[in-house]
Structures are given as C-alpha cells and as structure tokens.
N, C-alpha and C. Protein backbone atom coordinates (compact mmCIF):
# COMPACT_ATOMS: atom_id res chain seq x y z
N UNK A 1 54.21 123.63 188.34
CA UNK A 1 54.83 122.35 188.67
C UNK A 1 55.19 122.29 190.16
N UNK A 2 55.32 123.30 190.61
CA UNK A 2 56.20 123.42 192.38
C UNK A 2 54.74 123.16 192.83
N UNK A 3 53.75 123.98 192.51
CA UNK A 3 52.69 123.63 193.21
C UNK A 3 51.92 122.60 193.17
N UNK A 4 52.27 121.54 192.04
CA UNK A 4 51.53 120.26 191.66
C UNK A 4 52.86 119.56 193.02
N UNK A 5 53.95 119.21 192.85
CA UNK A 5 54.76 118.32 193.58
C UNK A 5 54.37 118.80 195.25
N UNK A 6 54.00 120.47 195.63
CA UNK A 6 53.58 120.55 196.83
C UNK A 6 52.26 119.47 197.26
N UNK A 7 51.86 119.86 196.88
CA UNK A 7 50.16 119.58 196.78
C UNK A 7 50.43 117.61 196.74
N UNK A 8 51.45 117.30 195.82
CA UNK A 8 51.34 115.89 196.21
C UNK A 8 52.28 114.99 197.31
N UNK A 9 52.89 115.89 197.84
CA UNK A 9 54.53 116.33 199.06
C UNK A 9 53.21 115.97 199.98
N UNK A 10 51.93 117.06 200.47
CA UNK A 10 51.75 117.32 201.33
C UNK A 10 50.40 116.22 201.66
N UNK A 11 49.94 116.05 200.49
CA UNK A 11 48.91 114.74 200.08
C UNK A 11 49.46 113.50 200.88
N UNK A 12 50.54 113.26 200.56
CA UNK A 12 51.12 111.85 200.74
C UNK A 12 51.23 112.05 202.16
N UNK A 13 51.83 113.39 202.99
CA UNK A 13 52.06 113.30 204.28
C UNK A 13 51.06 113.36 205.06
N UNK A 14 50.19 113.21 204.66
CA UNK A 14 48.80 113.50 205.53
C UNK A 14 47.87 111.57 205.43
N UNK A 15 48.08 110.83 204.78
CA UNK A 15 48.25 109.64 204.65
C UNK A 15 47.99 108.74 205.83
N UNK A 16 46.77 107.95 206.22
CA UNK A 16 47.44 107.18 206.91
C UNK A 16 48.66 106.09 207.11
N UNK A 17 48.85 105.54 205.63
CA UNK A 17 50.02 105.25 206.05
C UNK A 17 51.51 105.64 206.60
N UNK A 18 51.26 107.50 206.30
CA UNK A 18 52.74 107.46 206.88
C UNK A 18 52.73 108.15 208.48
N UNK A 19 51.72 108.14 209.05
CA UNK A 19 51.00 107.93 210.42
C UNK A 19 51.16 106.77 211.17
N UNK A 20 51.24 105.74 210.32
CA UNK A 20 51.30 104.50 210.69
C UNK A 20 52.76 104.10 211.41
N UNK A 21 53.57 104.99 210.70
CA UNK A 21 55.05 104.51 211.03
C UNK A 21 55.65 105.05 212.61
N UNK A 22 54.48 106.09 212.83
CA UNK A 22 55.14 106.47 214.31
C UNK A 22 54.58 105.52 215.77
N UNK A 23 53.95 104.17 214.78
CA UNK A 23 53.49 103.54 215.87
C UNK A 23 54.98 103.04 216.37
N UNK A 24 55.55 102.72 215.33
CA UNK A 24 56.99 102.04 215.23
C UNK A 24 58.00 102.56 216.06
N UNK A 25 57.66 103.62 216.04
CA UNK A 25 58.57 104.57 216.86
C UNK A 25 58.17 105.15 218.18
N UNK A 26 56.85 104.85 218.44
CA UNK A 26 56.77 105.16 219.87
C UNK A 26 56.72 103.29 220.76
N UNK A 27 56.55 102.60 220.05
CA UNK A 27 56.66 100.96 220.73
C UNK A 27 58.12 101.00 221.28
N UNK A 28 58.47 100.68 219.74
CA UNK A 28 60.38 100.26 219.88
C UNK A 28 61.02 101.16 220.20
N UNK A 29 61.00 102.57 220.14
CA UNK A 29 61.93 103.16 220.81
C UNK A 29 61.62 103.93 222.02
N UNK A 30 60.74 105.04 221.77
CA UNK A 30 59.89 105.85 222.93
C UNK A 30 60.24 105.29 223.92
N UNK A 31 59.67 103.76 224.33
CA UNK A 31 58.77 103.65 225.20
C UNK A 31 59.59 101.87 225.72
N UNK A 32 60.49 101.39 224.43
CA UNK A 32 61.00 100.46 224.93
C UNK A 32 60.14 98.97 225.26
N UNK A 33 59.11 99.21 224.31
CA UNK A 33 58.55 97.95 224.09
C UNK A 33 57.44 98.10 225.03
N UNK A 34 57.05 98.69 225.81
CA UNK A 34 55.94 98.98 227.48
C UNK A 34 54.54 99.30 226.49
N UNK A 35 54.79 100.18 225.36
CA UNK A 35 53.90 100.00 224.84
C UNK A 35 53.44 99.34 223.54
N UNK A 36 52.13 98.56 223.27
CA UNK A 36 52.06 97.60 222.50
C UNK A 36 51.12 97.79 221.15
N UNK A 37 50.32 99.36 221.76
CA UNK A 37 49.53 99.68 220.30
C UNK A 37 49.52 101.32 220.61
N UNK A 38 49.20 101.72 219.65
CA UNK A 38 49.18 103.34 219.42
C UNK A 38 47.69 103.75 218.26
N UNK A 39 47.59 104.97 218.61
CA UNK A 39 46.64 105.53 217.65
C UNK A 39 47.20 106.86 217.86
N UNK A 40 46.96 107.97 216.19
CA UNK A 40 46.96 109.42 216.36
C UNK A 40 45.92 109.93 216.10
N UNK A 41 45.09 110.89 216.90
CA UNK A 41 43.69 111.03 216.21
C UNK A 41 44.06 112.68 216.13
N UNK A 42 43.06 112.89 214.85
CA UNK A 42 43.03 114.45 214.39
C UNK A 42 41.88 114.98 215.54
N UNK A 43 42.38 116.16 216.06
CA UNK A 43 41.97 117.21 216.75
C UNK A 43 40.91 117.88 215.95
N UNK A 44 40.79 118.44 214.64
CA UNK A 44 39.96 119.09 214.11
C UNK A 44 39.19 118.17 213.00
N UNK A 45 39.97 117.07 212.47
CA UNK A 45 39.36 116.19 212.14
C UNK A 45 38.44 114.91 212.97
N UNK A 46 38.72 114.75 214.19
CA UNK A 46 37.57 114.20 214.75
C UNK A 46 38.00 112.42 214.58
N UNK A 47 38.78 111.83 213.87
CA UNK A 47 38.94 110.58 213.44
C UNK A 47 40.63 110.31 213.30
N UNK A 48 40.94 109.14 213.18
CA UNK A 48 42.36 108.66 213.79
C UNK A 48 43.14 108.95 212.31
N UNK A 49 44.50 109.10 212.12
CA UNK A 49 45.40 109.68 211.50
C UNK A 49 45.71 108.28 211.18
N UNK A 50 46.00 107.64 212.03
CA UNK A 50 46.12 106.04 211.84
C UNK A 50 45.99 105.32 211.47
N UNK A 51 46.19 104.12 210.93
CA UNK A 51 45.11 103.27 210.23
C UNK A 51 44.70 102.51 211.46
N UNK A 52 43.03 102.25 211.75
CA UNK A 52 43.01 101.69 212.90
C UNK A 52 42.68 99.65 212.58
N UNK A 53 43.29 99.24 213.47
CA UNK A 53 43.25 98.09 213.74
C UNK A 53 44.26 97.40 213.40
N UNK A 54 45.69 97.75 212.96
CA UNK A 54 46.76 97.29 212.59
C UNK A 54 47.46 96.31 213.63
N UNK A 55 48.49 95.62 213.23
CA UNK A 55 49.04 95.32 214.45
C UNK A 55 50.05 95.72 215.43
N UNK A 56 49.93 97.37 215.14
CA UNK A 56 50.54 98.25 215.68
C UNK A 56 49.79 99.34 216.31
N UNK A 57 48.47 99.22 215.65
CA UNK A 57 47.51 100.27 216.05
C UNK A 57 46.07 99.94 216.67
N UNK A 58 46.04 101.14 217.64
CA UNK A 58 44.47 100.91 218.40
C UNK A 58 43.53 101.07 217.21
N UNK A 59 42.64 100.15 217.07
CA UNK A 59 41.17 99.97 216.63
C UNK A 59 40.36 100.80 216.85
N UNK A 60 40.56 101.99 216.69
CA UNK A 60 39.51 103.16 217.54
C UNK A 60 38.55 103.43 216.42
N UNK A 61 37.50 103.31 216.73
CA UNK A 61 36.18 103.61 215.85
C UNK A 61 36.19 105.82 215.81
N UNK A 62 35.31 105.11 215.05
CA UNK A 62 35.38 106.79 214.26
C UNK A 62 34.74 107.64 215.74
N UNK A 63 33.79 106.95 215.95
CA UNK A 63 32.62 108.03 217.33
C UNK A 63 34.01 107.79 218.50
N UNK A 64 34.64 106.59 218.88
CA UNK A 64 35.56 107.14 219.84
C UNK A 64 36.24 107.85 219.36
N UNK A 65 37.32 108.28 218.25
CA UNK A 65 37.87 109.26 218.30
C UNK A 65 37.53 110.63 218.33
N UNK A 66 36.49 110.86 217.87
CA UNK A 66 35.73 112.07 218.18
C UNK A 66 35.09 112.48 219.41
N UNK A 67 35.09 111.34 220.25
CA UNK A 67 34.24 111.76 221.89
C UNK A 67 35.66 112.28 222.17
N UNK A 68 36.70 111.27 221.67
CA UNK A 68 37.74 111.73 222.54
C UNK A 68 38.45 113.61 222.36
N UNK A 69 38.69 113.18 220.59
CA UNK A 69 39.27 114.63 220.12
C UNK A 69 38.35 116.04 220.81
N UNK A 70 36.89 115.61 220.80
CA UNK A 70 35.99 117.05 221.33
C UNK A 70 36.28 117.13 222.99
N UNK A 71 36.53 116.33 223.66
CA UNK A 71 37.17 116.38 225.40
C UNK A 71 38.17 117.35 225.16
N UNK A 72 39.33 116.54 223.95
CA UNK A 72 40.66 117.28 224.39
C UNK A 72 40.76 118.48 223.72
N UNK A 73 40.03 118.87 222.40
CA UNK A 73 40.46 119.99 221.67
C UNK A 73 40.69 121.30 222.81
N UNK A 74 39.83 122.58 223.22
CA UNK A 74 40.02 123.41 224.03
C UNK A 74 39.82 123.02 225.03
N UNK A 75 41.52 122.57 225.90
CA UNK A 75 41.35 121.79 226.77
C UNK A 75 41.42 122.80 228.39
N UNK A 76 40.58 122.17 228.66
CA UNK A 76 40.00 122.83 230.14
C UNK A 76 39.90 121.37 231.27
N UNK A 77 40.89 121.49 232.43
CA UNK A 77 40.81 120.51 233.09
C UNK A 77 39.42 120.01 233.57
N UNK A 78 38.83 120.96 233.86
CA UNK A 78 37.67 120.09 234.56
C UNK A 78 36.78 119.98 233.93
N UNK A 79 36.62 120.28 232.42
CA UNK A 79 35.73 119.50 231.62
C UNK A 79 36.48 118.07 231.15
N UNK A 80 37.81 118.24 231.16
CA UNK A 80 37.80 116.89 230.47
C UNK A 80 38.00 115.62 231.59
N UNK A 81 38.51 116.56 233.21
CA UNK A 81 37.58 115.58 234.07
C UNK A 81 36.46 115.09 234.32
N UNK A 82 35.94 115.87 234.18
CA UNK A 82 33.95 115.24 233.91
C UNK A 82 33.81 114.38 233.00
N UNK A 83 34.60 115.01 231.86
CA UNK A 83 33.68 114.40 230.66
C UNK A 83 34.66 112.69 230.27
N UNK A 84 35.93 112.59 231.31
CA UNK A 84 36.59 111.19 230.95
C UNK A 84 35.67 110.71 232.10
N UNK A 85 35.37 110.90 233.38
CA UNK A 85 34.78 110.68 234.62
C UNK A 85 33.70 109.29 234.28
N UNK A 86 33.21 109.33 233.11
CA UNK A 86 32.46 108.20 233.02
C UNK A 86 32.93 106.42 232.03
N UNK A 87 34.43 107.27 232.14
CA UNK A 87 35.17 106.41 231.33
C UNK A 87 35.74 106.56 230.21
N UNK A 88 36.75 106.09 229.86
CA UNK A 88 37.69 106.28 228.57
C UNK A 88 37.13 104.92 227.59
N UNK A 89 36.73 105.67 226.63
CA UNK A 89 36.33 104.15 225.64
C UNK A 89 37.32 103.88 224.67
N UNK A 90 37.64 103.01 224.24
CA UNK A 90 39.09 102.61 223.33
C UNK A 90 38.64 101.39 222.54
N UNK A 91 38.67 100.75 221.40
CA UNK A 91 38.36 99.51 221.00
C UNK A 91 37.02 98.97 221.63
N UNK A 92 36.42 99.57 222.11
CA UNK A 92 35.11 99.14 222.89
C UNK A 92 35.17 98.59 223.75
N UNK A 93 36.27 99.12 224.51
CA UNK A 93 37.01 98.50 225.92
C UNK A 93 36.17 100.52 226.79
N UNK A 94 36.17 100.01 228.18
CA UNK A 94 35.72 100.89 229.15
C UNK A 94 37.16 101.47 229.98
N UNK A 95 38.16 102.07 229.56
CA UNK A 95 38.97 102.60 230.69
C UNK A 95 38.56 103.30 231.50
N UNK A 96 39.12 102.63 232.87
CA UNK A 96 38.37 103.35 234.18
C UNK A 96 39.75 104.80 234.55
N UNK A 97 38.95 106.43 234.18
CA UNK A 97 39.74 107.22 234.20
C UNK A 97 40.28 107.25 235.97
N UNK A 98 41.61 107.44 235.26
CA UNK A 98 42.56 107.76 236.75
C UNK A 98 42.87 109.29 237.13
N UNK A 99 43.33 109.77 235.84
CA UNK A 99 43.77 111.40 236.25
C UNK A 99 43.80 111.90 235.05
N UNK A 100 44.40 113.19 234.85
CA UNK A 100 44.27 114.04 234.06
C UNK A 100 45.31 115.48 234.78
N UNK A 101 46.20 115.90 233.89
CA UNK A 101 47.21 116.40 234.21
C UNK A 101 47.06 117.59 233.49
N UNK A 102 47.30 119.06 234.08
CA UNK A 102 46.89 120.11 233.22
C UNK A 102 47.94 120.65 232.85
N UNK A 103 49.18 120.58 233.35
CA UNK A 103 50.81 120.92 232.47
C UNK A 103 51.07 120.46 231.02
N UNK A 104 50.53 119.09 231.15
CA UNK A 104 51.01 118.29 230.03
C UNK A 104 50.12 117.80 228.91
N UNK A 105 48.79 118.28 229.45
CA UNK A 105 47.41 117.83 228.67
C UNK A 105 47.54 116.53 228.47
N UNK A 106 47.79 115.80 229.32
CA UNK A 106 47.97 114.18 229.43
C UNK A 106 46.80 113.50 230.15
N UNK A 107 45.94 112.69 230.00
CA UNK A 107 44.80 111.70 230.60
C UNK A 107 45.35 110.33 230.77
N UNK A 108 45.38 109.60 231.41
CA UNK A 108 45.69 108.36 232.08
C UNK A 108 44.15 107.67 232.61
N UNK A 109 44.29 105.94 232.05
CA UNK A 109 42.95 105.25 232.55
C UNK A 109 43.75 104.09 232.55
N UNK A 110 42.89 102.95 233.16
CA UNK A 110 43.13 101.76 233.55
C UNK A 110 41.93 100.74 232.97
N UNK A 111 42.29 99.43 232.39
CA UNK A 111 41.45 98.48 232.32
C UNK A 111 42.01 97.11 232.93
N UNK A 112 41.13 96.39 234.23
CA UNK A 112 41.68 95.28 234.82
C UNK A 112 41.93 94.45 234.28
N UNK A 113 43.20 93.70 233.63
CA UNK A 113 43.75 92.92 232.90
C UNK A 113 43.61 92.81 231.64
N UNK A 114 43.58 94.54 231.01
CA UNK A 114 43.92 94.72 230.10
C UNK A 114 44.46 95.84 229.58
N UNK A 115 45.14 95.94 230.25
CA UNK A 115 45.87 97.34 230.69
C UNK A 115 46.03 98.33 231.30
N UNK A 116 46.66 99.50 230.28
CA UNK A 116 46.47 101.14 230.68
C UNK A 116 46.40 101.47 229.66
N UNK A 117 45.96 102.90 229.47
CA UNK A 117 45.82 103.73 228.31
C UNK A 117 46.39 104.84 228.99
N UNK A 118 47.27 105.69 227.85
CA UNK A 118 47.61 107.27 227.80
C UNK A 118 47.11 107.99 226.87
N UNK A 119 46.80 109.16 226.97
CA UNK A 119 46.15 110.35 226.12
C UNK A 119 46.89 111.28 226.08
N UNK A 120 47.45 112.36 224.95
CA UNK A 120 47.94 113.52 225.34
C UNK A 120 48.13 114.07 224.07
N UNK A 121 47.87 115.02 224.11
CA UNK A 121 47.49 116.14 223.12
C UNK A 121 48.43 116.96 223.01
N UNK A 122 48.66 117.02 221.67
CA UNK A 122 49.80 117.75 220.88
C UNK A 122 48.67 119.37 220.33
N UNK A 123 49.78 120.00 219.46
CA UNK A 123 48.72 121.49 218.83
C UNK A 123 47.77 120.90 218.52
N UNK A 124 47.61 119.17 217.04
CA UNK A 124 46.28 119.32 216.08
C UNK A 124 46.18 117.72 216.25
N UNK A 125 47.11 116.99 216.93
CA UNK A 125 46.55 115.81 217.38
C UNK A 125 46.62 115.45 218.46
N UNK A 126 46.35 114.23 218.98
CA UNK A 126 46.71 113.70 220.34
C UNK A 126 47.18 112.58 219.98
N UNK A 127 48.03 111.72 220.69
CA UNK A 127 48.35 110.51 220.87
C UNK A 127 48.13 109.46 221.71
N UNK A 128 47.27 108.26 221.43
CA UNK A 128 46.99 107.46 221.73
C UNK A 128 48.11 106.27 222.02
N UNK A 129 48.44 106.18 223.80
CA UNK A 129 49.16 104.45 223.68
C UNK A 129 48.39 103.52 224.49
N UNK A 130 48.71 102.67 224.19
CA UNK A 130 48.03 101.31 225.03
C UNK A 130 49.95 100.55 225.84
N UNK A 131 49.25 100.53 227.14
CA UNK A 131 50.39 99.66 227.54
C UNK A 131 49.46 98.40 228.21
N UNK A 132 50.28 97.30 227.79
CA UNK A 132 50.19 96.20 227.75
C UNK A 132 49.98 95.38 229.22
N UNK A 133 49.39 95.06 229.80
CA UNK A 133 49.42 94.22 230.81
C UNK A 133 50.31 93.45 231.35
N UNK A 134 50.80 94.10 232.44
CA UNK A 134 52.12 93.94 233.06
C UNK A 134 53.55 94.83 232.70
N UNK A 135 53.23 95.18 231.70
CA UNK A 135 54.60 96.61 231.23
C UNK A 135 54.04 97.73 232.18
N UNK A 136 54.72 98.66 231.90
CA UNK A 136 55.31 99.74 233.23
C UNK A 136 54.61 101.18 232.35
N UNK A 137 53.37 101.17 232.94
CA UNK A 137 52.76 102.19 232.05
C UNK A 137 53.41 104.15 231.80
N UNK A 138 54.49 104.03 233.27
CA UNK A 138 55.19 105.52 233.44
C UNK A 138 56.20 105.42 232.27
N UNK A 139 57.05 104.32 231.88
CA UNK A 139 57.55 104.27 230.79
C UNK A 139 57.07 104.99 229.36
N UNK A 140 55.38 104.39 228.94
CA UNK A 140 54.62 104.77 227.98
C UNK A 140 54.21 105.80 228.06
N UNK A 141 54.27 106.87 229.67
CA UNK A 141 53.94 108.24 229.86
C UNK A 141 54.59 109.03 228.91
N UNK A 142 56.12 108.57 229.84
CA UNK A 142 57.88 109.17 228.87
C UNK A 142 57.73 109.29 227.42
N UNK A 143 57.52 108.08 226.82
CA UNK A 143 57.69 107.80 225.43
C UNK A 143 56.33 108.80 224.96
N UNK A 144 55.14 108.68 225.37
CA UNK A 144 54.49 109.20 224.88
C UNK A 144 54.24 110.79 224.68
N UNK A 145 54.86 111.66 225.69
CA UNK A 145 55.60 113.07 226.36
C UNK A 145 56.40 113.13 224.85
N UNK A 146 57.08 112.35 225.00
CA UNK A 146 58.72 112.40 224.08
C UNK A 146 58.40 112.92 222.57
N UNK A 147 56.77 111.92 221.88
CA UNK A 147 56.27 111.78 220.58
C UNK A 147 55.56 113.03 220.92
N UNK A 148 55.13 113.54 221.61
CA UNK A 148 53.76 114.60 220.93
C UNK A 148 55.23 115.73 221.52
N UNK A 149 56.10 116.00 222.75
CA UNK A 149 57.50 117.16 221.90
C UNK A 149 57.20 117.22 220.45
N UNK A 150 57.85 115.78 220.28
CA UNK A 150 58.27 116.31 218.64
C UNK A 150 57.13 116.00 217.62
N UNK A 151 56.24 116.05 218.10
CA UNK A 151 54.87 116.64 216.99
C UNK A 151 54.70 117.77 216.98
N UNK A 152 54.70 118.48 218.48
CA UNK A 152 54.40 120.00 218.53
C UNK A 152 55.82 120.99 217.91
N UNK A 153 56.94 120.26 217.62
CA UNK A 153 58.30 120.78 217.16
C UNK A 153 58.11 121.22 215.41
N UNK A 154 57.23 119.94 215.22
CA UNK A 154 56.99 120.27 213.61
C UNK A 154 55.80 120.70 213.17
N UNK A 155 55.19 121.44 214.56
CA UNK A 155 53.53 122.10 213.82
C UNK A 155 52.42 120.94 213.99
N UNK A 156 52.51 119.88 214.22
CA UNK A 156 51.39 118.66 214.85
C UNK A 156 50.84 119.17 216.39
C-alpha cells in the first residue's frame, strides 16, 4: 500500500499540471509581473514539463524543447554559444542570442517588439521566461535565478 500511494504521490507530481502552477509563481511573484509566460522543459526528457500554450505558458513545440534541452544539458559555454549563435527559437519566434553566462548557466535573447527571453538551467530542468515588451527583462533574470534556487533545493 506505501508503495501504491508512492508511486501515485510521485505520478501526480510529475504532471503537467502541477508544473503549470510555477508559471504562477514566477509571473506574480518572482518577477513582479515583468514576466508574462513561462515554460519548464525536462533536461533528460527533451520536452516541456509544462503544458504548452496556456495562458501562462510558452507554446514550445516538442523539437524546440529538445534543441534547447540538448544545448543546455552538459553545459559547456562555448558550445552553447555556438550552438544559441544562430538563434533562440521559442513559439516559432527567432530570438536574436545576446549572451550566455557560465556562473549561472543562464542564456539571454532578444526579439524586436516582442520581447526577451531567459534560459537557465536547474540539475534536470531549465526554465523558460518570456518578458514582455517593455517590462524590465533584469527583473525576469532575478525571478528566474530565484525559481531554478529553489528547483535545485528540491532535486529539480
């Protein structure tokens, strides 16, 4: 019985819906509203934790999350400078990469009047934000820093 209620404990937490709820929490609180959509994509799974296309969440197709997750998994700066170098794809939007930070395993891109995007990689996921056009994308850095801490706090 312990191992039937584990098994359905650990079922349920693996869920996109309860993935879904940290969009909630990196918008409204993290980040203070700067950011306007989120995605979590699995590192070894290759595809978003997320449900994608919500109205909380990036739309990320299955092949972007996997171009992205195989950049960041064994992350080595100057492959995943090369390999963002031709652009960050998101919703089938082109982010034009800006940098890439090797302390924080953080990627930063830009789309002209339609935002910014942040990247940053926790142990087994990364986190995806979108800041919104005209919000203060260093804000969504913070908030986004703040969420993958406490992913890597609980083994994420």
């Amino acid at each position: 019985l312990i191992t039937l209620l584990y098994t359905i404990k650990f079922e349920l937490a693996n869920t996109n819906m309860s993935w879904d709820s940290y969009a909630d929490s990196l918008i409204g609180g993290y980040t203070d509203g700067h950011c306007d959509k989120m995605a979590i994509v699995g590192i070894d799974t290759n595809s978003a934790w997320t449900t994608p296309g919500t109205e909380t969440t990036l739309n990320i197709s299955n092949e972007e999350a996997a171009a992205i997750a195989k950049l960041m998994k064994d992350w080595n700066l100057e492959k995943v400078q090369a390999g963002f170098s031709s652009g960050i794809f998101i919703e089938g939007n082109k982010y034009r990469f800006l940098r890439a930070d090797d302390d924080d395993k953080v990627v930063v891109g830009k789309l002209k009047d339609h935002g910014s995007i942040t990247l940053q990689r926790a142990e087994q996921c990364i986190v995806l934000a979108h800041t919104a056009e005209g919000k203060q994308q260093g804000k969504v850095n913070e908030g986004t820093c703040k969420m993958v801490e406490y992913l890597k706090s609980v083994g994420y």
